[in-house]
C-alpha atoms as a PDB file:
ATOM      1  CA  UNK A   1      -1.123 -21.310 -20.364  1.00  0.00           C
ATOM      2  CA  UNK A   2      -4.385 -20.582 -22.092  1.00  0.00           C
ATOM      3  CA  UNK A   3      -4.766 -17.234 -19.618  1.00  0.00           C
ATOM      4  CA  UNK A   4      -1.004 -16.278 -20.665  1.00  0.00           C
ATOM      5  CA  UNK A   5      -1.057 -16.309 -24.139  1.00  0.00           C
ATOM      6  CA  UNK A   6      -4.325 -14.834 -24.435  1.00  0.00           C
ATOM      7  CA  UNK A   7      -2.479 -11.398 -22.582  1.00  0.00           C
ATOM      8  CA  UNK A   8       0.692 -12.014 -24.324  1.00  0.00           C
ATOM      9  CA  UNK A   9       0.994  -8.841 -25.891  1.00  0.00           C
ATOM     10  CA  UNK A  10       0.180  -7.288 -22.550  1.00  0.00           C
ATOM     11  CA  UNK A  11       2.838  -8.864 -20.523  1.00  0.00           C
ATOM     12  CA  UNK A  12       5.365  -8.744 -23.599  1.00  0.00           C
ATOM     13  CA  UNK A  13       4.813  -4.592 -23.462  1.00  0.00           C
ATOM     14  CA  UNK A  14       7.596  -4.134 -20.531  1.00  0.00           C
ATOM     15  CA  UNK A  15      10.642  -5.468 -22.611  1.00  0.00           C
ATOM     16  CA  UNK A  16       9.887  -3.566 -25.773  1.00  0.00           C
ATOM     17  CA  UNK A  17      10.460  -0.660 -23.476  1.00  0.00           C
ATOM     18  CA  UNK A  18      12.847  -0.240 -20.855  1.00  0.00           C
ATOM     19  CA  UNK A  19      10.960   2.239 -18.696  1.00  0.00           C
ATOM     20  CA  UNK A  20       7.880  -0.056 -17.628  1.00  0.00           C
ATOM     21  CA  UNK A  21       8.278  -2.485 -14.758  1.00  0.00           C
ATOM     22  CA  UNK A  22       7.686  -6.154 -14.884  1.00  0.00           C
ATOM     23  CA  UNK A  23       5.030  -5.717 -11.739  1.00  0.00           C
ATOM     24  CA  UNK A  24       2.724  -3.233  -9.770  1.00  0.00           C
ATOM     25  CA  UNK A  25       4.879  -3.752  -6.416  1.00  0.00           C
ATOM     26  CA  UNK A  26       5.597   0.032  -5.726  1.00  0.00           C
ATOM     27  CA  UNK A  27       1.823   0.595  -7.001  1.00  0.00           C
ATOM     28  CA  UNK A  28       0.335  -1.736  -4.280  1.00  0.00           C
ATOM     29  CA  UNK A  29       2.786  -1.063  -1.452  1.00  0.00           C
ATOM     30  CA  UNK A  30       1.417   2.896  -1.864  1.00  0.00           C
ATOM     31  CA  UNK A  31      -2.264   1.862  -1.614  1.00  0.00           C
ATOM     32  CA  UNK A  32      -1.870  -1.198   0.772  1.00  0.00           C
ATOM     33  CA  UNK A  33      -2.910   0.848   3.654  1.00  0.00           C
ATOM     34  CA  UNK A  34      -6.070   2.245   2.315  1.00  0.00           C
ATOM     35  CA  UNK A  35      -6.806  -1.272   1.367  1.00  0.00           C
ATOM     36  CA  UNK A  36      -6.050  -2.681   5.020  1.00  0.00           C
ATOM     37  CA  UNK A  37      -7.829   0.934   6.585  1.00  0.00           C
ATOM     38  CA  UNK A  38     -10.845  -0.304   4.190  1.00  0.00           C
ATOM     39  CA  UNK A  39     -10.976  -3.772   6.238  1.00  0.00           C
ATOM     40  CA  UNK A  40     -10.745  -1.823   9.580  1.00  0.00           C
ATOM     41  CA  UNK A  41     -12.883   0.559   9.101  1.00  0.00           C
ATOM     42  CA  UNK A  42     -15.896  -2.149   9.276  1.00  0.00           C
ATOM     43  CA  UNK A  43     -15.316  -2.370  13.017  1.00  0.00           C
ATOM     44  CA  UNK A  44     -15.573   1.486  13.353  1.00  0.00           C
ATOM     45  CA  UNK A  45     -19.132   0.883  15.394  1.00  0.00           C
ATOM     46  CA  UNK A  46     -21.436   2.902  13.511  1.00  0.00           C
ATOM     47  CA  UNK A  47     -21.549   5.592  10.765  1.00  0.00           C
ATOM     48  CA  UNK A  48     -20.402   8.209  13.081  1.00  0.00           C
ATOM     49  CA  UNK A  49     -17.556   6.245  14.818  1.00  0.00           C
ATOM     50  CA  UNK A  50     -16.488   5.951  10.854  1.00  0.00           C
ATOM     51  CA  UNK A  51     -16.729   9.574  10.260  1.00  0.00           C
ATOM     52  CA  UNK A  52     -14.768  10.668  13.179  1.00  0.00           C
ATOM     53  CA  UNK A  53     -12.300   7.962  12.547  1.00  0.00           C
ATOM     54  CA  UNK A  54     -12.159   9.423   9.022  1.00  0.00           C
ATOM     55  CA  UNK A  55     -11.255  12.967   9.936  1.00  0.00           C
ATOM     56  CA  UNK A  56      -8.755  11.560  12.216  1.00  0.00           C
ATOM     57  CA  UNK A  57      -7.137   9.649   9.673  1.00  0.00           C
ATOM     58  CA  UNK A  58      -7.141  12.700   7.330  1.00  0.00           C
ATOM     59  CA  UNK A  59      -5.395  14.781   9.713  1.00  0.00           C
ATOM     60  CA  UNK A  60      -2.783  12.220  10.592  1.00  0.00           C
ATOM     61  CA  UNK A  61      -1.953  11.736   7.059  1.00  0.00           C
ATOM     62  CA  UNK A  62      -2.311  15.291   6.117  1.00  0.00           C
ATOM     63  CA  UNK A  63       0.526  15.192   9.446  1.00  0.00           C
ATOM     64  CA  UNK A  64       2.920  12.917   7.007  1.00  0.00           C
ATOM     65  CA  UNK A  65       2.859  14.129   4.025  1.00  0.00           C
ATOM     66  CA  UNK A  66       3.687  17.848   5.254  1.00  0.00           C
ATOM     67  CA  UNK A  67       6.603  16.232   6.604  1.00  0.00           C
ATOM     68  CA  UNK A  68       5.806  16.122  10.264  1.00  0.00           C
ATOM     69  CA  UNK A  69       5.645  13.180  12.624  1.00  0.00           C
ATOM     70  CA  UNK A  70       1.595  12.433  13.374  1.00  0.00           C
ATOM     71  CA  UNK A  71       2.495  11.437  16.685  1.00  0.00           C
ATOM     72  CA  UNK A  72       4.268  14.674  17.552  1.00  0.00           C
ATOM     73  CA  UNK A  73       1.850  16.953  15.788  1.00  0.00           C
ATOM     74  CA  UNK A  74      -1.017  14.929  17.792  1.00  0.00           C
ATOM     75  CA  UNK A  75       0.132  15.151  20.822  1.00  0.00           C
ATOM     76  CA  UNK A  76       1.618  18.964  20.610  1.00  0.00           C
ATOM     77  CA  UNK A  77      -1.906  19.523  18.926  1.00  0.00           C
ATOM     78  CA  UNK A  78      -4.170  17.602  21.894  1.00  0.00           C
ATOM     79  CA  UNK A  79      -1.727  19.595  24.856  1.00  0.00           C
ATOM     80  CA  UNK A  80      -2.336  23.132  22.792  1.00  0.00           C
ATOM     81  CA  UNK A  81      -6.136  22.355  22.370  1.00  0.00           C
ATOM     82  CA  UNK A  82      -8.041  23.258  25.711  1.00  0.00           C
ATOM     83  CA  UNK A  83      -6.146  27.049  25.968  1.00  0.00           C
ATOM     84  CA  UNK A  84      -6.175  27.504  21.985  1.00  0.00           C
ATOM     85  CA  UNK A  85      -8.268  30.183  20.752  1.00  0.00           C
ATOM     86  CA  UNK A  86     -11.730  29.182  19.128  1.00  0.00           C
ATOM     87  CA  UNK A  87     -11.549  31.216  16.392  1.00  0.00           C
ATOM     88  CA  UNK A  88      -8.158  29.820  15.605  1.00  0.00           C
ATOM     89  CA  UNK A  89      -8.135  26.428  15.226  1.00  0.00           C
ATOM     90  CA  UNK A  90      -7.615  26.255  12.387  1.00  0.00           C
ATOM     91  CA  UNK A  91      -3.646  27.115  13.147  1.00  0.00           C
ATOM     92  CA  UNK A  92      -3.384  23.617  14.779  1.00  0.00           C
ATOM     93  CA  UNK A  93      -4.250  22.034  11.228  1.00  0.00           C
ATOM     94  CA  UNK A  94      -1.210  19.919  10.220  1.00  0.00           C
ATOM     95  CA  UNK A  95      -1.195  21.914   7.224  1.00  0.00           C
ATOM     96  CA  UNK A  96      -0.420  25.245   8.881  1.00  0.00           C
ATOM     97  CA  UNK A  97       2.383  23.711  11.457  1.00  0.00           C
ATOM     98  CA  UNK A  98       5.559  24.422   9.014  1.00  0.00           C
ATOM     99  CA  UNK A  99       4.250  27.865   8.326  1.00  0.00           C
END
């Protein structure tokens, strides 16, 4: 009780305006998987497994947010990669694959 009404005027805040929300929720459901990558990432084997598992993690996620599937754009990517041009690879970037 002690903890509660020593933040009272903090928790109070959301009904003297109708645009806050009583929790976080949406907050922590965006940032859960960072949080559960964080954990996995101890098990990557050594400072260049994390690296390389970083990367790929970047470019999967780069995948989603430019709308694509990061299954599809790996696998189309991976099949493309041994007869792609050196000097373009950087066309195969998730990035470039709506253009």
């Amino acid at each position: 009780i002690d903890y509660s009404l020593k933040r009272w005027e903090a928790y109070s805040r959301y009904a003297d305006s109708g645009h806050l929300p009583l929790d976080n929720n949406p907050v922590e459901n965006c940032i859960r998987p960072v949080a559960i990558g964080k954990k996995n990432w101890l098990f990557a084997g050594s400072e260049r497994g994390g690296r390389h598992a970083a990367v790929i993690y970047s470019l999967l996620l780069t995948a989603r947010l430019n709308g694509l599937d990061p299954a599809a754009w790996l696998k189309d990517t991976l099949e493309k990669l041994p007869s792609w041009p050196h000097r373009q690879l950087d066309e195969l970037l998730p990035l470039h694959a709506l253009a």
